[in-house]
PDB file of N, CA and C in Angstrom:
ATOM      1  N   UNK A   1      26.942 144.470 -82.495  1.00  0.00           N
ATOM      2  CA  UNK A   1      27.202 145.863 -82.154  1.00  0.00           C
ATOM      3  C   UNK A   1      28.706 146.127 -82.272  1.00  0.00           C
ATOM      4  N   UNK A   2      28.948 147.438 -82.753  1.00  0.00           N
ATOM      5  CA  UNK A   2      30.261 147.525 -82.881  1.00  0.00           C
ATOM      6  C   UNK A   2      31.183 148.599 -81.977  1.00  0.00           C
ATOM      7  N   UNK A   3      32.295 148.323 -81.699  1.00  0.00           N
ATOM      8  CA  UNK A   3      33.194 149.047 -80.384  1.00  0.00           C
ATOM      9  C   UNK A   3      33.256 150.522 -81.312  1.00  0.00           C
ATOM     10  N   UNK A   4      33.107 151.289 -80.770  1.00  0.00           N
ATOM     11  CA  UNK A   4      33.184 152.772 -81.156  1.00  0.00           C
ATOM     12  C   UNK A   4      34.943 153.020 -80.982  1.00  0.00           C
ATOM     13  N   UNK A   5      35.480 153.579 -81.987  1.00  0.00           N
ATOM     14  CA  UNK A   5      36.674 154.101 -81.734  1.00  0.00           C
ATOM     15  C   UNK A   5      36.950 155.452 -81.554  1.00  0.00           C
ATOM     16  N   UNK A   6      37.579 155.754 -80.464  1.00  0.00           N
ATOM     17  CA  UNK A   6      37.005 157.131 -79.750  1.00  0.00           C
ATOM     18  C   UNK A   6      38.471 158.163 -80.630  1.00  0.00           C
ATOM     19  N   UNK A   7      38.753 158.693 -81.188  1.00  0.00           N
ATOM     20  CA  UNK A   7      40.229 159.884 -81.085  1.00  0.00           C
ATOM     21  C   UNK A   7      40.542 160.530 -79.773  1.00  0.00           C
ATOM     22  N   UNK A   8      41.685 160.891 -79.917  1.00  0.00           N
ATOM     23  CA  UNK A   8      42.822 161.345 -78.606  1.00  0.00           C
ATOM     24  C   UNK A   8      41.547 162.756 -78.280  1.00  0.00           C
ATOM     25  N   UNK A   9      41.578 163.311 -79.851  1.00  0.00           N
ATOM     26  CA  UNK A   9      40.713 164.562 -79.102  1.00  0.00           C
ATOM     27  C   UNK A   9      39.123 164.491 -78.590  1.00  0.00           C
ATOM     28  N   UNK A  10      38.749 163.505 -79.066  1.00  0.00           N
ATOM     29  CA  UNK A  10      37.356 163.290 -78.581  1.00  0.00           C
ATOM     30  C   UNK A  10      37.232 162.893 -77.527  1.00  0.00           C
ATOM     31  N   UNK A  11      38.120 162.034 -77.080  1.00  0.00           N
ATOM     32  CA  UNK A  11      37.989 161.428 -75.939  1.00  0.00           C
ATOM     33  C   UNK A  11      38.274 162.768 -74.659  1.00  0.00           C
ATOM     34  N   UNK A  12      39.261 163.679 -74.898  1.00  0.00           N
ATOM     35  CA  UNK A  12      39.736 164.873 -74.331  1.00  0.00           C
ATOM     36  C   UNK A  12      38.189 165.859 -74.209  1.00  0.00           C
ATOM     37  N   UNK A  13      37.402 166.056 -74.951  1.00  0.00           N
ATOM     38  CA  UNK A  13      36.151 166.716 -75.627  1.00  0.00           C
ATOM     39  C   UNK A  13      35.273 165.770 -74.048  1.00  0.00           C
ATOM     40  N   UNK A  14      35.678 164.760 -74.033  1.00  0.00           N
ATOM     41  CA  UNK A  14      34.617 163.924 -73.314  1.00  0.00           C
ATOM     42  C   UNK A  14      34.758 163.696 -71.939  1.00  0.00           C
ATOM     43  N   UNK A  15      36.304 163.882 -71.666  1.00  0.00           N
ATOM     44  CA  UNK A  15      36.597 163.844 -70.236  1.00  0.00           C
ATOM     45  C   UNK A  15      36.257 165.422 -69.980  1.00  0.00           C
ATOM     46  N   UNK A  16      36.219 166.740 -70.682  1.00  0.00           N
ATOM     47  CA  UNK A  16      36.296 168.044 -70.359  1.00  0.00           C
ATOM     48  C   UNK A  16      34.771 168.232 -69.834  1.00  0.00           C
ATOM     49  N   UNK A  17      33.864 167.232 -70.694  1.00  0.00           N
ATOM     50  CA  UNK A  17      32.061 167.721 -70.517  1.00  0.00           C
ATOM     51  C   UNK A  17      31.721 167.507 -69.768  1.00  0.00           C
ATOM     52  N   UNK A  18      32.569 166.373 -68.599  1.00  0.00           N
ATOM     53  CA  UNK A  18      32.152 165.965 -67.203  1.00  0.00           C
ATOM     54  C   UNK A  18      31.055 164.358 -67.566  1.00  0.00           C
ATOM     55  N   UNK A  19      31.010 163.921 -68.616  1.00  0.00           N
ATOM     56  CA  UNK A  19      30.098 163.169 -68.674  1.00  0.00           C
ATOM     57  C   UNK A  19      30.433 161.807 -68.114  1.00  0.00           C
ATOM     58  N   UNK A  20      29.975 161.381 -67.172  1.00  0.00           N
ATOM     59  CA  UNK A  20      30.546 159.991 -66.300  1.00  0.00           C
ATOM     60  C   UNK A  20      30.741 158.899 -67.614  1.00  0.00           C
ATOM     61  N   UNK A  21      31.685 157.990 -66.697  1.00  0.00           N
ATOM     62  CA  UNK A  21      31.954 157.567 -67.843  1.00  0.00           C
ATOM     63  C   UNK A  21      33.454 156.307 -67.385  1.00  0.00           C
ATOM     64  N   UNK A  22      33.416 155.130 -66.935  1.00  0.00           N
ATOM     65  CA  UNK A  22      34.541 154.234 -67.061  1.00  0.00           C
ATOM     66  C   UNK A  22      35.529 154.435 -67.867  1.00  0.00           C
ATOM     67  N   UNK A  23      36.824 154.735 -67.412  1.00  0.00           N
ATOM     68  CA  UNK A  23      38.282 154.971 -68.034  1.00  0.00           C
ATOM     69  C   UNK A  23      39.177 153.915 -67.393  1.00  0.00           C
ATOM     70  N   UNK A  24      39.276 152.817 -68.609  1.00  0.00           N
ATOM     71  CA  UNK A  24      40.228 151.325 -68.236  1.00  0.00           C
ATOM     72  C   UNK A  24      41.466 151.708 -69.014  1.00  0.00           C
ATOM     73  N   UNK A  25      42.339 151.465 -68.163  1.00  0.00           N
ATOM     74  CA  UNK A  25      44.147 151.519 -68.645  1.00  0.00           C
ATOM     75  C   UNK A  25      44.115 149.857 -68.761  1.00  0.00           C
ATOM     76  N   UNK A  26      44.355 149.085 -69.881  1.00  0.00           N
ATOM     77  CA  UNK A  26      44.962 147.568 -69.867  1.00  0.00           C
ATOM     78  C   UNK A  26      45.981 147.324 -70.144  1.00  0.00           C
ATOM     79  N   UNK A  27      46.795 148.216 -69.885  1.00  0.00           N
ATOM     80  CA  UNK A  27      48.670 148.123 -69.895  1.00  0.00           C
ATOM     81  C   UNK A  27      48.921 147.692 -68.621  1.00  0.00           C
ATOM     82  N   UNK A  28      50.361 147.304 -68.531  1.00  0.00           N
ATOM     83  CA  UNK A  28      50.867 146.761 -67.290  1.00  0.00           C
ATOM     84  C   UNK A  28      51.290 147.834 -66.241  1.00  0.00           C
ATOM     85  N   UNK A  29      51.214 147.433 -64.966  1.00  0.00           N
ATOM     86  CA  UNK A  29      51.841 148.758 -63.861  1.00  0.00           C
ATOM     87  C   UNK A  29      52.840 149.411 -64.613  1.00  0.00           C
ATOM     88  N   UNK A  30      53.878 148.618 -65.133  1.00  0.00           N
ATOM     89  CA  UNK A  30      55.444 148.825 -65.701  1.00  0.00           C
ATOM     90  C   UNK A  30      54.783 150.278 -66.497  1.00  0.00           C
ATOM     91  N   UNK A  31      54.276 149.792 -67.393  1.00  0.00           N
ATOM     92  CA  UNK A  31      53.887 150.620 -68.340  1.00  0.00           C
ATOM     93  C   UNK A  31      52.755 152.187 -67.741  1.00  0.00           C
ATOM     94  N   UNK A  32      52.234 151.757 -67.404  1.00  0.00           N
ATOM     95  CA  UNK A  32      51.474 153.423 -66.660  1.00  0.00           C
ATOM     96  C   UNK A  32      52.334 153.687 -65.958  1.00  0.00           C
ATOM     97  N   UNK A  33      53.599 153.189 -64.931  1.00  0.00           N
ATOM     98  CA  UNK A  33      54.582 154.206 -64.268  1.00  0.00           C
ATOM     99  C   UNK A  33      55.017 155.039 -65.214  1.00  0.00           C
ATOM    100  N   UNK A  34      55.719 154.723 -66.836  1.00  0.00           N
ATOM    101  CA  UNK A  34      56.047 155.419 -67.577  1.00  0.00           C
ATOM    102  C   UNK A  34      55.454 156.270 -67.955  1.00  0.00           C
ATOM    103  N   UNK A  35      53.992 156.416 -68.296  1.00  0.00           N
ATOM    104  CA  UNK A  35      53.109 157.206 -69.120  1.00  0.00           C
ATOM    105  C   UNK A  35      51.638 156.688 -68.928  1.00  0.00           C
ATOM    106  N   UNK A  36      50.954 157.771 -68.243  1.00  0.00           N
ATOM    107  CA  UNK A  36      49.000 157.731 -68.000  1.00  0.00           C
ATOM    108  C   UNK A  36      48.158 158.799 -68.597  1.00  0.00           C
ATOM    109  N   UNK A  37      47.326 158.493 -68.636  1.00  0.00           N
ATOM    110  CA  UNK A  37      46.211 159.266 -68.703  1.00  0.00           C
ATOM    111  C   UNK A  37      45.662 159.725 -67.310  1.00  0.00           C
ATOM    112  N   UNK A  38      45.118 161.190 -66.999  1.00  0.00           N
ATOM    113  CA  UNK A  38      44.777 161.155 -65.868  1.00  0.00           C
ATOM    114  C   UNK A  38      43.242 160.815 -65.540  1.00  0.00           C
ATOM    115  N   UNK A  39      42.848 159.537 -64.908  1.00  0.00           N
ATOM    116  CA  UNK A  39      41.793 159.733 -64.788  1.00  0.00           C
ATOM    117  C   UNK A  39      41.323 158.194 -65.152  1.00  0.00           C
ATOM    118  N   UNK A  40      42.326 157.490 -66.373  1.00  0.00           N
ATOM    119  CA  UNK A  40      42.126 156.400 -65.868  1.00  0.00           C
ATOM    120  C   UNK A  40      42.760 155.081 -64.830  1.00  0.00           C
ATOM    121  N   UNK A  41      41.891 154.326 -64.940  1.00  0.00           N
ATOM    122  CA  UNK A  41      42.546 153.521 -64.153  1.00  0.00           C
ATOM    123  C   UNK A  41      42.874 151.952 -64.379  1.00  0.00           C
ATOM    124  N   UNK A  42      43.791 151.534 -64.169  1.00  0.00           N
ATOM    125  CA  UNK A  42      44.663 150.353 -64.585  1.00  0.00           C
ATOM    126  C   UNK A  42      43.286 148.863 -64.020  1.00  0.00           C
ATOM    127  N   UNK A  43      42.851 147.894 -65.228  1.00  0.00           N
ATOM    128  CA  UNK A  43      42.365 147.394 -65.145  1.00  0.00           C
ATOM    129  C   UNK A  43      42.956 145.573 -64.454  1.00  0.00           C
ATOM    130  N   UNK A  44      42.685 145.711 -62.765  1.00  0.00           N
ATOM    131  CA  UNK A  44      43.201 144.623 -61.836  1.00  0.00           C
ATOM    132  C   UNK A  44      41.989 143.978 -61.823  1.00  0.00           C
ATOM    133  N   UNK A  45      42.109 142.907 -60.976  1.00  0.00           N
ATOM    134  CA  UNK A  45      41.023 142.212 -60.381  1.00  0.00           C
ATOM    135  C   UNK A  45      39.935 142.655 -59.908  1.00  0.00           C
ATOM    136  N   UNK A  46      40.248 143.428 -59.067  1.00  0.00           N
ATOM    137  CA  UNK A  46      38.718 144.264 -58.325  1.00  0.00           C
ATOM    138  C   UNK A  46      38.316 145.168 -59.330  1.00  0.00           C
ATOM    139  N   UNK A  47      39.182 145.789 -60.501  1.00  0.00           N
ATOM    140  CA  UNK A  47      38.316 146.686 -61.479  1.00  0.00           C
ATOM    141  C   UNK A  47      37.938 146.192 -62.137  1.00  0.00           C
ATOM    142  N   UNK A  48      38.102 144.583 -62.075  1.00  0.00           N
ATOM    143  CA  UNK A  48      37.505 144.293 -63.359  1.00  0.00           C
ATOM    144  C   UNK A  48      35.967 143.527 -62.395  1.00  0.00           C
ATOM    145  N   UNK A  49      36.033 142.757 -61.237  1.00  0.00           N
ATOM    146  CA  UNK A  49      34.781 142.562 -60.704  1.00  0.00           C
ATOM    147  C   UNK A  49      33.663 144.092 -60.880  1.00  0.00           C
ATOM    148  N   UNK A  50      34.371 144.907 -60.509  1.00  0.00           N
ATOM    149  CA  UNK A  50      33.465 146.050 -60.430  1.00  0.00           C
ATOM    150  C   UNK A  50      32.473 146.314 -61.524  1.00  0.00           C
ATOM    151  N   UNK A  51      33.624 146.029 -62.415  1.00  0.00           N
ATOM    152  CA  UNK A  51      33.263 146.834 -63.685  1.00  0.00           C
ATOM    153  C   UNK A  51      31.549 145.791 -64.305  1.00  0.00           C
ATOM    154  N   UNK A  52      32.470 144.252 -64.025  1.00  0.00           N
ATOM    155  CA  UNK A  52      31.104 143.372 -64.191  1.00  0.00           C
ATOM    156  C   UNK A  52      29.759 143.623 -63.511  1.00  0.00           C
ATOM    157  N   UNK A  53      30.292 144.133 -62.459  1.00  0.00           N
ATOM    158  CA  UNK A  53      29.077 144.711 -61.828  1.00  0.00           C
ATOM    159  C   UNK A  53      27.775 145.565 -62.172  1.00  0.00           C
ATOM    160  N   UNK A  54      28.298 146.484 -63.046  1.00  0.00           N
ATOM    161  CA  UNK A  54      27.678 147.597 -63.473  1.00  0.00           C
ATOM    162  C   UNK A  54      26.414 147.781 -64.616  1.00  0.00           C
ATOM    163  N   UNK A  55      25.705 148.025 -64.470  1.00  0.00           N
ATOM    164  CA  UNK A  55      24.709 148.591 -65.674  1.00  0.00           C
ATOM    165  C   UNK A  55      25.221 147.783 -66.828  1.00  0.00           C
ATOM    166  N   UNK A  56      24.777 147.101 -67.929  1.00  0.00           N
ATOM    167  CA  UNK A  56      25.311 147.018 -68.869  1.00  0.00           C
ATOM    168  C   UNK A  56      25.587 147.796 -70.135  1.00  0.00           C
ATOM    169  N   UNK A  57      24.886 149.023 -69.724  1.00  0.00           N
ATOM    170  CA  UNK A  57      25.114 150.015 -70.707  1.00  0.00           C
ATOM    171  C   UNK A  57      25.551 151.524 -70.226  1.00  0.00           C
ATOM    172  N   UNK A  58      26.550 151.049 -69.030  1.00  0.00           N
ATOM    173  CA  UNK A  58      27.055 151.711 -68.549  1.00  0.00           C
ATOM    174  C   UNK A  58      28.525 152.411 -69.369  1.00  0.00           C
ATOM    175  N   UNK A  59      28.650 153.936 -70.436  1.00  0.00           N
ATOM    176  CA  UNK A  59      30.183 154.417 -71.213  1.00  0.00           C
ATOM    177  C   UNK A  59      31.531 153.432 -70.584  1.00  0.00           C
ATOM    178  N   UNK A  60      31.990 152.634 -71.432  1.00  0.00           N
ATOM    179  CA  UNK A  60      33.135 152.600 -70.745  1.00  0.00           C
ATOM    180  C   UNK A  60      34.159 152.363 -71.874  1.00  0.00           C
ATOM    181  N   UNK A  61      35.431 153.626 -71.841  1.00  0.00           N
ATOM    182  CA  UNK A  61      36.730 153.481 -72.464  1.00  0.00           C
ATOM    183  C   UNK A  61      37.873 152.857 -72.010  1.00  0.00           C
ATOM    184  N   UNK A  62      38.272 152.035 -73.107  1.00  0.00           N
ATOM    185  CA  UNK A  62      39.762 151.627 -72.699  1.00  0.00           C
ATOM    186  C   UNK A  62      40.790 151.916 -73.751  1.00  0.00           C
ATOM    187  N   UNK A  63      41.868 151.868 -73.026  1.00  0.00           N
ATOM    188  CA  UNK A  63      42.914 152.430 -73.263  1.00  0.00           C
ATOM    189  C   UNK A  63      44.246 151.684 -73.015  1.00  0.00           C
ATOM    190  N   UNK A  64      45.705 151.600 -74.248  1.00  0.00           N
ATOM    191  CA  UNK A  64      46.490 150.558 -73.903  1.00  0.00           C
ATOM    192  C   UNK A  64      47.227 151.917 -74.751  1.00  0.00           C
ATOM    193  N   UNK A  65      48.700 150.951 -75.112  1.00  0.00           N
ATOM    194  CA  UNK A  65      49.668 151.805 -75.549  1.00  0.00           C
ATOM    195  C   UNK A  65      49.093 152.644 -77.216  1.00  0.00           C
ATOM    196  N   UNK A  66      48.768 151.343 -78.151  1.00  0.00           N
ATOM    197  CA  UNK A  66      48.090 151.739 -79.783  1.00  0.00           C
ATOM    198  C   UNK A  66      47.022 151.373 -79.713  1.00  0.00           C
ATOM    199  N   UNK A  67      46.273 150.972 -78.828  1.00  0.00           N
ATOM    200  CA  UNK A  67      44.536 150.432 -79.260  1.00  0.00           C
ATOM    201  C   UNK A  67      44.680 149.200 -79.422  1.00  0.00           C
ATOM    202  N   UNK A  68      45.632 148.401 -79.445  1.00  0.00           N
ATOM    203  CA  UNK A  68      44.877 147.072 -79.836  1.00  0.00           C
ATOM    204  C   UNK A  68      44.704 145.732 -78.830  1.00  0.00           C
ATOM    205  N   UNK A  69      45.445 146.130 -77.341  1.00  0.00           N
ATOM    206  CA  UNK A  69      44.771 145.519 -76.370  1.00  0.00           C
ATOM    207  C   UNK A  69      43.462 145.982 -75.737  1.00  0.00           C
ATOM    208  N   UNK A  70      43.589 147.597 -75.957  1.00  0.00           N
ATOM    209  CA  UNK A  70      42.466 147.690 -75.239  1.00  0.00           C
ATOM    210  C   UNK A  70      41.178 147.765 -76.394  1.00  0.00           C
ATOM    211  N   UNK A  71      41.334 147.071 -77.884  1.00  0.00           N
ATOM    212  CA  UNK A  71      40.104 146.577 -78.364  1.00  0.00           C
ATOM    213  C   UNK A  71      39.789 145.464 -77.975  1.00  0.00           C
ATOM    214  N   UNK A  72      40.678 144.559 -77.745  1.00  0.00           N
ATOM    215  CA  UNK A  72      40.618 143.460 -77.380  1.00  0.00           C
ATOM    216  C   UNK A  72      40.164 143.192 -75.663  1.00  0.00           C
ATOM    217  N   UNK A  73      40.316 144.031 -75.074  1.00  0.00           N
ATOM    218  CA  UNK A  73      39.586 144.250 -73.771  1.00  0.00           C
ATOM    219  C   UNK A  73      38.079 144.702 -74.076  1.00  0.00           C
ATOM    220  N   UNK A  74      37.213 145.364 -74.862  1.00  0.00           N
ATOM    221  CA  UNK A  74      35.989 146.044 -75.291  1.00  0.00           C
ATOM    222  C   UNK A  74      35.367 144.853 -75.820  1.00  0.00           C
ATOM    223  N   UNK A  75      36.170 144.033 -76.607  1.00  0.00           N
ATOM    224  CA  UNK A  75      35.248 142.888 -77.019  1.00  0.00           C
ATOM    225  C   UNK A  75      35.268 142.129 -76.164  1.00  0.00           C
ATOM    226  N   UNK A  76      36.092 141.557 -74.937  1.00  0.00           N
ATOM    227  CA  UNK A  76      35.580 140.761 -74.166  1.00  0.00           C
ATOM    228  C   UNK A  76      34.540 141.451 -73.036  1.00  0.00           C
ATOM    229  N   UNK A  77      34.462 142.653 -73.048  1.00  0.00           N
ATOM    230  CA  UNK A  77      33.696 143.487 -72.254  1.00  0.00           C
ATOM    231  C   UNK A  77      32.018 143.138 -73.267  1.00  0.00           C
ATOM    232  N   UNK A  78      32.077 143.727 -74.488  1.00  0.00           N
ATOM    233  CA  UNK A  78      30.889 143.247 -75.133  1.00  0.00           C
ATOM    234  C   UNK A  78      30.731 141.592 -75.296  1.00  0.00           C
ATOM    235  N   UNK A  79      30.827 140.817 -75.270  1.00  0.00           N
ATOM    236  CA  UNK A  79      30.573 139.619 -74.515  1.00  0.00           C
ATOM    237  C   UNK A  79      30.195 139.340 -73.472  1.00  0.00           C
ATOM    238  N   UNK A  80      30.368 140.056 -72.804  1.00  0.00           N
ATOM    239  CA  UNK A  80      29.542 140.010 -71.281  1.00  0.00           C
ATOM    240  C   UNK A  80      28.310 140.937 -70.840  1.00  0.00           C
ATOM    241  N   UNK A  81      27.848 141.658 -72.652  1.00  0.00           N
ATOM    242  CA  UNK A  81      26.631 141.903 -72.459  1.00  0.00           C
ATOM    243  C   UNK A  81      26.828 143.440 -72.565  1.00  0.00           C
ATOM    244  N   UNK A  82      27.979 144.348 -71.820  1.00  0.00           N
ATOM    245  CA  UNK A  82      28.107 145.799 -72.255  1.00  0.00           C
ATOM    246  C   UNK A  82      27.731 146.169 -73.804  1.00  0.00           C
ATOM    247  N   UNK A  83      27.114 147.774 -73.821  1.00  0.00           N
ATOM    248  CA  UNK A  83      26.458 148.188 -75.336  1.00  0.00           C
ATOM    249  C   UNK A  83      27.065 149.090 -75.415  1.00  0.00           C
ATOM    250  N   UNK A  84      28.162 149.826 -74.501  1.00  0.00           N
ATOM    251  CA  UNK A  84      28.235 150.948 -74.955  1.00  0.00           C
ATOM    252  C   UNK A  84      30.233 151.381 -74.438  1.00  0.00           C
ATOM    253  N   UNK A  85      30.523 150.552 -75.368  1.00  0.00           N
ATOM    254  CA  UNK A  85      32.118 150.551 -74.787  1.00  0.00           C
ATOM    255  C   UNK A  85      32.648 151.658 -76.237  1.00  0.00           C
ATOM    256  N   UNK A  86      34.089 152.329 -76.151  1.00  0.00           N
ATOM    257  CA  UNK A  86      34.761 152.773 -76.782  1.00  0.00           C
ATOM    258  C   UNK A  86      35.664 152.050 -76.753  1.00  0.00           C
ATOM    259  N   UNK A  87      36.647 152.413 -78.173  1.00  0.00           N
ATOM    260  CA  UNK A  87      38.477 152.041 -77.392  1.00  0.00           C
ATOM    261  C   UNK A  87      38.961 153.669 -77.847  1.00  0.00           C
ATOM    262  N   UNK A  88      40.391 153.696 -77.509  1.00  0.00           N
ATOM    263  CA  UNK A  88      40.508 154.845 -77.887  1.00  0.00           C
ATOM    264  C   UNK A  88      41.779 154.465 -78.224  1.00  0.00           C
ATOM    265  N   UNK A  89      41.544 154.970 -79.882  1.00  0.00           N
ATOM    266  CA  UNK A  89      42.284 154.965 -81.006  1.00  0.00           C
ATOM    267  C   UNK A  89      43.661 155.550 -81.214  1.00  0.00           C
ATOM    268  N   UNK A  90      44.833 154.608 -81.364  1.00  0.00           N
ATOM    269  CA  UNK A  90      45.882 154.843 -81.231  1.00  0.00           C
ATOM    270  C   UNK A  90      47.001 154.833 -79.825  1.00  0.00           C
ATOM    271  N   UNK A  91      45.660 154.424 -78.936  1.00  0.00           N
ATOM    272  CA  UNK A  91      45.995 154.576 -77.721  1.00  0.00           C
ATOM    273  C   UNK A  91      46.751 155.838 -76.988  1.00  0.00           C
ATOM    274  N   UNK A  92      47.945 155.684 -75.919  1.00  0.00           N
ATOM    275  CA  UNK A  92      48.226 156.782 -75.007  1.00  0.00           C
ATOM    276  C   UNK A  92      49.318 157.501 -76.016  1.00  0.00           C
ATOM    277  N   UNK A  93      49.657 156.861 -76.802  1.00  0.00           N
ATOM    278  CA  UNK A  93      50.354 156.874 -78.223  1.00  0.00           C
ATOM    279  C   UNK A  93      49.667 158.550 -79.019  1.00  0.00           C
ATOM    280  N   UNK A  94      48.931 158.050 -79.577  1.00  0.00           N
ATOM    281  CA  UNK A  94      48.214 159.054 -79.628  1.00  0.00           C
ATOM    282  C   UNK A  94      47.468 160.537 -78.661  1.00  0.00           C
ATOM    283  N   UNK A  95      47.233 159.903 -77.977  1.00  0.00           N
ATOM    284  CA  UNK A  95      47.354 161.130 -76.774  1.00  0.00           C
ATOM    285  C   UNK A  95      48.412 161.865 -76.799  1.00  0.00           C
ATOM    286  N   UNK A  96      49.429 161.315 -76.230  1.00  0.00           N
ATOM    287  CA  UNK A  96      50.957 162.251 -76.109  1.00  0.00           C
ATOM    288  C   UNK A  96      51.098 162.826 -77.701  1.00  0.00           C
ATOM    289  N   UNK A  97      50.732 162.469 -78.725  1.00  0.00           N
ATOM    290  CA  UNK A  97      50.779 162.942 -79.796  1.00  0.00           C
ATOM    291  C   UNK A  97      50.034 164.181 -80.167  1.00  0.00           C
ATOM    292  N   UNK A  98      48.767 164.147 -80.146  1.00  0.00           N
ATOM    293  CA  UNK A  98      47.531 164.391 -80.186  1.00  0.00           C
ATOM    294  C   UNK A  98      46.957 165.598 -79.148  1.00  0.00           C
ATOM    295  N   UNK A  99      46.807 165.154 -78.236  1.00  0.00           N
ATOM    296  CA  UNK A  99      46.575 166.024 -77.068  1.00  0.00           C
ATOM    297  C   UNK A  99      47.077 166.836 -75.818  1.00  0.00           C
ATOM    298  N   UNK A 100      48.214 165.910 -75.488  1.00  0.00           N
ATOM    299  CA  UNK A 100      48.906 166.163 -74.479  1.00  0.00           C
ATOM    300  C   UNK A 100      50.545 165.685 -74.442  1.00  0.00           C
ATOM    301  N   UNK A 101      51.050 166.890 -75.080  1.00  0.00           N
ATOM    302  CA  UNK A 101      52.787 166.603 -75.683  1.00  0.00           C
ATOM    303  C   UNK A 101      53.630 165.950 -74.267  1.00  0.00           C
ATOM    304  N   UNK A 102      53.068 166.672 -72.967  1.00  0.00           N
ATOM    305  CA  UNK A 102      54.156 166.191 -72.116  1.00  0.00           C
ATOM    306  C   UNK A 102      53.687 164.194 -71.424  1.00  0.00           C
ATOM    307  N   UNK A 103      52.897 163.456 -72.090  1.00  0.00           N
ATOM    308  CA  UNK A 103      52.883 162.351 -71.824  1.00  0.00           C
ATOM    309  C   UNK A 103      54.710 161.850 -72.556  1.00  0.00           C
ATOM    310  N   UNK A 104      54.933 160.768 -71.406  1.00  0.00           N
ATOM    311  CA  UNK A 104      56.326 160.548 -72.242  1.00  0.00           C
ATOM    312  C   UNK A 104      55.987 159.468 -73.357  1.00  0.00           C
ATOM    313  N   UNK A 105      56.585 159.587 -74.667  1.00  0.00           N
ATOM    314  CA  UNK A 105      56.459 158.403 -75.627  1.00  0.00           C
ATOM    315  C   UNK A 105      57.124 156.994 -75.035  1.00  0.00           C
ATOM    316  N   UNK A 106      57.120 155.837 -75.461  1.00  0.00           N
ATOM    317  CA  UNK A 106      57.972 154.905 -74.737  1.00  0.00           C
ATOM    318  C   UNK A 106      57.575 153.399 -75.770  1.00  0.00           C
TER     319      UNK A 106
END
């Protein structure tokens, strides 16, 4: 199965529809003090027990600076059996680009 790569605006399209849905930040604290998304949340210890917890085909996006930790977070997520992960493409990078100018670049 393959990780869906979500765009800045789709993903925006998807937080607006209300549709539930896991939002993982896998950047460091350092890094979300500088620049977030609202809504997700920084993937620690207990988010990540949680997250194991859950449905296995429970939406869940992640999100890093360009996409390529948080693909690399989706595939170890699909390894543990999840079907229905995104990443989102280009990361917060893209967002501040894309969707929302006042994220700071960094």
């Amino acid at each position: 199965m393959v990780i869906r790569q979500l765009s800045a605006p789709s993903l925006k399209a998807m937080i607006e529809s209300g549709q539930p849905f896991e939002f993982v930040d896998v950047r460091t604290p350092e890094e979300r003090a500088i620049a977030k998304i609202e809504g997700a949340r920084l993937l620690d210890k207990p988010y990540h027990d949680d997250l194991m917890a859950l449905d296995r085909d429970t939406p869940i996006v992640f999100q890093c600076h360009h996409g390529m930790r948080s693909q690399s977070a989706a595939e170890y997520f699909q390894e543990a059996g999840f079907r229905n992960l995104y990443n989102l493409e280009g990361g917060i990078e893209a967002w501040s680009r894309l969707v929302d100018a006042s994220i700071p670049h960094y």
